[in-house]
Protein backbone atom coordinates (compact mmCIF):
# COMPACT_ATOMS: atom_id res chain seq x y z
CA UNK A 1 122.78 -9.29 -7.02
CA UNK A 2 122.42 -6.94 -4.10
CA UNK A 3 121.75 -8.51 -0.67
CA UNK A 4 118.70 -7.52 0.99
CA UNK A 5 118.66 -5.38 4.49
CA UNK A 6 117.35 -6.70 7.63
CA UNK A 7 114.26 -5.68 8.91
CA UNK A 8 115.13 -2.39 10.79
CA UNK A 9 113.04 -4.46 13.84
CA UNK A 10 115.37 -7.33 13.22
CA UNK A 11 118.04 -5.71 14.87
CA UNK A 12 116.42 -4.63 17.91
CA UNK A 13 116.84 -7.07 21.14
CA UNK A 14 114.51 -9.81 21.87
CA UNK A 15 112.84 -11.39 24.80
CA UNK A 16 113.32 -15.00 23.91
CA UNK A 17 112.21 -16.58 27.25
CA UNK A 18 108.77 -14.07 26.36
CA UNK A 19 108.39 -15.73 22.90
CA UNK A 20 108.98 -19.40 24.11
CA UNK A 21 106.02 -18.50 26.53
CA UNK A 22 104.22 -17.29 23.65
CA UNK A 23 104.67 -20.49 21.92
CA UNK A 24 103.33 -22.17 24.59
CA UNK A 25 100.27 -20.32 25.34
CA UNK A 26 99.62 -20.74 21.55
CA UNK A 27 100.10 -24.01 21.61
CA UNK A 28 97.12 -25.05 24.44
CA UNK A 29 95.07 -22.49 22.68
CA UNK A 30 95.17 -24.07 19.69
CA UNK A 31 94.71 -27.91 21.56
CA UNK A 32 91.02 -27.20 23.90
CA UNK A 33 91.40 -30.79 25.18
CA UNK A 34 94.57 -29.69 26.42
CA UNK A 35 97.89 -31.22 26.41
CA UNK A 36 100.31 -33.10 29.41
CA UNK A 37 103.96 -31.29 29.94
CA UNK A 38 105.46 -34.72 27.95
CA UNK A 39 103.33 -33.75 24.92
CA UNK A 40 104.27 -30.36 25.30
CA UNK A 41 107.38 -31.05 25.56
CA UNK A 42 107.48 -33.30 22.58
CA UNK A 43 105.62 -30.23 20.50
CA UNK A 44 107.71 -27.42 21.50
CA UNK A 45 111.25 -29.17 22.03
CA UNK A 46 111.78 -27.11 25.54
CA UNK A 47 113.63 -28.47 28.72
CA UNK A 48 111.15 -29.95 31.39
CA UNK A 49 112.32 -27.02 33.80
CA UNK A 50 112.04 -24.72 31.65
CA UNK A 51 108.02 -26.02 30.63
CA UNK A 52 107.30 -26.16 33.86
CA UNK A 53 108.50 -22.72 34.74
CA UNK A 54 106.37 -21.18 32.12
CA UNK A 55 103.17 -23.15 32.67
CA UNK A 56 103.64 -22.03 36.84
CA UNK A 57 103.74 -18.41 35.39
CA UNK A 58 100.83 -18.67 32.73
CA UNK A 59 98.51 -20.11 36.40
CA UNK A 60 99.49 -17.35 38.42
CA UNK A 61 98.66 -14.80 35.64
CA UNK A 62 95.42 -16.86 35.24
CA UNK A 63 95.40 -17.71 31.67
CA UNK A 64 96.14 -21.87 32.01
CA UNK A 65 95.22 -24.37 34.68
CA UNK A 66 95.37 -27.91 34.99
CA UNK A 67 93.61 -30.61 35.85
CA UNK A 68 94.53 -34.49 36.20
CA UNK A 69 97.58 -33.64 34.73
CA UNK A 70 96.49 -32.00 31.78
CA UNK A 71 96.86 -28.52 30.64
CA UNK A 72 94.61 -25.88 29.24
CA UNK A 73 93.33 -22.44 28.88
CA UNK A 74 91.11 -20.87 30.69
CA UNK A 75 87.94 -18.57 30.64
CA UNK A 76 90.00 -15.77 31.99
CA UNK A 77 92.54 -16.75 28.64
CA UNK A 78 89.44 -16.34 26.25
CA UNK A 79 88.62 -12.85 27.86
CA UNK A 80 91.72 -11.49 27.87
CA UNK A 81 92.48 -12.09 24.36
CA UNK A 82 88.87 -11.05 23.05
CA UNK A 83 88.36 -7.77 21.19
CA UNK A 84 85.80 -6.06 23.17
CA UNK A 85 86.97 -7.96 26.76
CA UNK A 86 85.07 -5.46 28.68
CA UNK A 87 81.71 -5.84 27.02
CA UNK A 88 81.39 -9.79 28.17
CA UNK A 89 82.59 -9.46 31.39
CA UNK A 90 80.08 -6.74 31.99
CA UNK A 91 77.37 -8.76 30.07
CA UNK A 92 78.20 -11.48 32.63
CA UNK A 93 78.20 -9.92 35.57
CA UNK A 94 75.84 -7.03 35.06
CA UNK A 95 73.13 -9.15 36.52
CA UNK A 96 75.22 -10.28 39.62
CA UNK A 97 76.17 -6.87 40.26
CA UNK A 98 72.92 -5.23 40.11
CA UNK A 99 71.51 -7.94 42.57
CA UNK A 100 74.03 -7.46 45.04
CA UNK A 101 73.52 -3.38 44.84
CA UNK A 102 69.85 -4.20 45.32
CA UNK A 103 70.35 -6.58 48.56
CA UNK A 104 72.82 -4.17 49.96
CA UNK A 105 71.53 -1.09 48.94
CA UNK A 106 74.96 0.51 48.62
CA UNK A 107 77.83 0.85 45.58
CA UNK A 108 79.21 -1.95 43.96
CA UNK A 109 81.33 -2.15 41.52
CA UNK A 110 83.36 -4.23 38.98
CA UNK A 111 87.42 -4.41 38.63
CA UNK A 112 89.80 -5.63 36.29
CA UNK A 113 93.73 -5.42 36.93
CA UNK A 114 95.42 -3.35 34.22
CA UNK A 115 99.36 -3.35 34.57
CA UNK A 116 100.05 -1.48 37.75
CA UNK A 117 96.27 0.03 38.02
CA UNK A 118 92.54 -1.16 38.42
CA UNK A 119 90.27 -0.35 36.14
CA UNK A 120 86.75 -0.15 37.01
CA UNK A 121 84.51 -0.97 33.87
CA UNK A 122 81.21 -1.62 35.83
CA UNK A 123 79.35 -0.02 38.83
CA UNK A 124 75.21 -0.21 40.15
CA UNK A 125 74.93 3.01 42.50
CA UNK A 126 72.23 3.14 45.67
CA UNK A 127 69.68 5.57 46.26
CA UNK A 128 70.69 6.31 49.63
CA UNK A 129 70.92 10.32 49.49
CA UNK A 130 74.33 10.30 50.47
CA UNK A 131 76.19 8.38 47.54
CA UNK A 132 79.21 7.36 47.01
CA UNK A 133 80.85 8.68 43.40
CA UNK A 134 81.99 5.37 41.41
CA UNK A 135 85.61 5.19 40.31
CA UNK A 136 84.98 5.66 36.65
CA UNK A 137 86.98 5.24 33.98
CA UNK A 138 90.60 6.31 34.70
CA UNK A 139 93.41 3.72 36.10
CA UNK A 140 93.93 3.47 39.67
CA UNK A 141 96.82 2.48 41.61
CA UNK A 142 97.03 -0.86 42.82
CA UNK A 143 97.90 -0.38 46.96
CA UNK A 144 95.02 2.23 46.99
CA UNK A 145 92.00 0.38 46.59
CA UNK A 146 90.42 -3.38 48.24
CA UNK A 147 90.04 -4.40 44.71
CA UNK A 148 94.74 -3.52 44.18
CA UNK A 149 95.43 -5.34 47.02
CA UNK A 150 93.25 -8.58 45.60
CA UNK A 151 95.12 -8.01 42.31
CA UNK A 152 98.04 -7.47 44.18
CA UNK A 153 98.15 -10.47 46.24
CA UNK A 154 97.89 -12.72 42.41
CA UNK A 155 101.31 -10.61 41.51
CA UNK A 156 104.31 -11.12 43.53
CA UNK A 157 106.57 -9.55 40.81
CA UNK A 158 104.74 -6.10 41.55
CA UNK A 159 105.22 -6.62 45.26
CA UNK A 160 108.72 -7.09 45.24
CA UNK A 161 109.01 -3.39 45.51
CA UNK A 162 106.81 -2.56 48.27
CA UNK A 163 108.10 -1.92 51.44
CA UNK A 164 104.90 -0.49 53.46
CA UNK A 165 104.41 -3.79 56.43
CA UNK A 166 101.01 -2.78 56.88
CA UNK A 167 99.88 -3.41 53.40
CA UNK A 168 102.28 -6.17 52.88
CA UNK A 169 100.55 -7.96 55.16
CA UNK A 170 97.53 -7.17 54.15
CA UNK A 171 98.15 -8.39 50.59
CA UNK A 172 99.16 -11.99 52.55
CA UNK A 173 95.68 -11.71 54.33
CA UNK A 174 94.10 -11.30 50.73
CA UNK A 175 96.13 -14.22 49.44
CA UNK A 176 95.03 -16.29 51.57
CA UNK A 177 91.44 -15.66 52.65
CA UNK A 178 90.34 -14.22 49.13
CA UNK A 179 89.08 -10.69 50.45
CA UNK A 180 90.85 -7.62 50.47
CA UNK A 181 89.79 -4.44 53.01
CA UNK A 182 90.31 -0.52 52.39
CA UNK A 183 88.99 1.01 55.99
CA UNK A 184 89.48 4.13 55.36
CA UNK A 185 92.65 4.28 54.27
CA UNK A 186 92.70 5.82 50.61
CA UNK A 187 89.59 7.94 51.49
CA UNK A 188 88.97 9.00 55.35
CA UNK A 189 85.12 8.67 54.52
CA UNK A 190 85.05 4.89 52.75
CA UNK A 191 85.04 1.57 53.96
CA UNK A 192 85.15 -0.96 51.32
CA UNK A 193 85.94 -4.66 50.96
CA UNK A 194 86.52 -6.17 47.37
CA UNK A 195 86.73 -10.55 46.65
CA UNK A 196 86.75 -12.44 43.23
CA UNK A 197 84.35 -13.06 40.81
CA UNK A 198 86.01 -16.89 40.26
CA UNK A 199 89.00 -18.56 40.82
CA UNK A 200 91.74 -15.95 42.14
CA UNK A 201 94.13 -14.53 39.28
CA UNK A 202 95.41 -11.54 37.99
CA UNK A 203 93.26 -11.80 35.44
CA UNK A 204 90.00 -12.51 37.31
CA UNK A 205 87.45 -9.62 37.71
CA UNK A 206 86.99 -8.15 41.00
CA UNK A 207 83.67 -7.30 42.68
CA UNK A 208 83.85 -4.13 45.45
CA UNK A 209 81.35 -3.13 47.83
CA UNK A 210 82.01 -0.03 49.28
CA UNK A 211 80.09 2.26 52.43
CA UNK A 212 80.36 5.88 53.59
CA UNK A 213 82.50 5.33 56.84
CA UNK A 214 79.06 6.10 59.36
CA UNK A 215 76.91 3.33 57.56
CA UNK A 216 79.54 0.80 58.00
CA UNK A 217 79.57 -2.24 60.27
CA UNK A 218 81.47 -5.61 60.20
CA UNK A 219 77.72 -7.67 60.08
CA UNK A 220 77.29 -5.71 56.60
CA UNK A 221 80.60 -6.78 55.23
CA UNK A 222 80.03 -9.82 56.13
CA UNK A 223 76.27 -9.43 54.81
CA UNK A 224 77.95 -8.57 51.63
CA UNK A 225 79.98 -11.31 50.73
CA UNK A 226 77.68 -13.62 51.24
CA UNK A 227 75.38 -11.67 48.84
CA UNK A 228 78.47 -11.56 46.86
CA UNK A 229 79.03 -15.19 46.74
CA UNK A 230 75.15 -16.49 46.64
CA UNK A 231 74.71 -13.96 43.58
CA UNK A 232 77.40 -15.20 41.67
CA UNK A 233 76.96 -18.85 42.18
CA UNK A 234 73.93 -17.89 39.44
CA UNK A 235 76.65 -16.50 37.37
């Protein structure tokens, strides 16, 4: 009796350390009450190191978190495995966002992190005469916007690479103080400063407010993220 071929994809090369994370982001999805690192450990048959390696990574991308001990996935997990992702996020923060463009009467927009790029899948636009165009649509690089650096300070694996001090340092500023700044520097005629939606990840959306250069001043940044903040607290 003939002996049947491998799958051609069979013989291609595979991530196993990628799969074991796999089967453990399965795993708490299919537990909501979550699970301790003994149970999964006891589930999956993995090392402790190596459990706790791959739960640290899951956090930082913003899919798990833990609490008392006990591990599960979060609403940032749900979106980013749902169909039409960008439909509830907007739903959710449509309101939010439209409130804050009201207070501020400037542009604000909405960000997710896609790969190396932003994406911006939301935006409420003044009616000041002079407007600023939203970013619509296309994929923007991550060092050239406030909304990149916030992503950027959530992925240390992309910043290996960098070597610019300037915005090195101000990804460490966004890491640690939750706001991210572009003054100019992507666009001579913008100002804009970008913070979370909820708890940081790169995963999290990002909400951007952003001023022609001459109607700028530090007491409206600051203005807007505390609109920012307030509005979202109804969230």
């Amino acid at each position: 009796m003939p002996t049947a071929k491998p799958h051609p994809k069979q013989k291609r090369e595979i991530a196993t350390s990628f799969l074991k994370g796999l089967d453990l982001l399965t795993l708490l999805a299919r537990h909501p009450a979550g699970l301790t690192v003994p149970e999964v450990r006891q589930r999956l048959k993995f090392p402790r190191t190596s459990v706790l390696r791959m739960l640290g990574t899951l956090e930082q991308f913003g899919l798990i978190a833990h609490h008392e001990n006990v591990w599960g996935t979060t609403e940032q997990f749900h979106d980013w495995c749902n169909r039409d992702m960008y439909r509830e996020i907007k739903e959710r923060h449509h309101r939010a966002l439209h409130a804050i463009a009201g207070e501020l009467d400037e542009l604000v927009e909405l960000g997710l992190g896609e790969g190396r790029g932003v994406r911006y899948i939301d935006w409420v636009q003044a009616a000041h005469p002079i407007t600023i165009d939203p970013l619509k649509s296309a994929l923007y690089p991550l060092h050239r916007t406030a909304t990149g650096k916030l992503l950027l300070s959530q992925r240390p694996d992309l910043c290996a690479g960098l070597t610019d001090r300037r915005l090195l340092a101000e990804i460490d500023e966004a890491r640690r103080t939750g706001v991210a700044w572009n003054r100019r520097e992507s666009d001579p005629n913008i100002t804009a400063v970008a913070t979370w939606t909820g708890k940081a990840s790169a995963v999290t959306p990002v909400i951007c407010v952003k001023w022609p250069f001459f109607r700028f001043t530090e007491a409206k940044a600051r203005q807007a993220l505390a609109a920012i903040r307030r509005h979202l607290g109804s969230v």
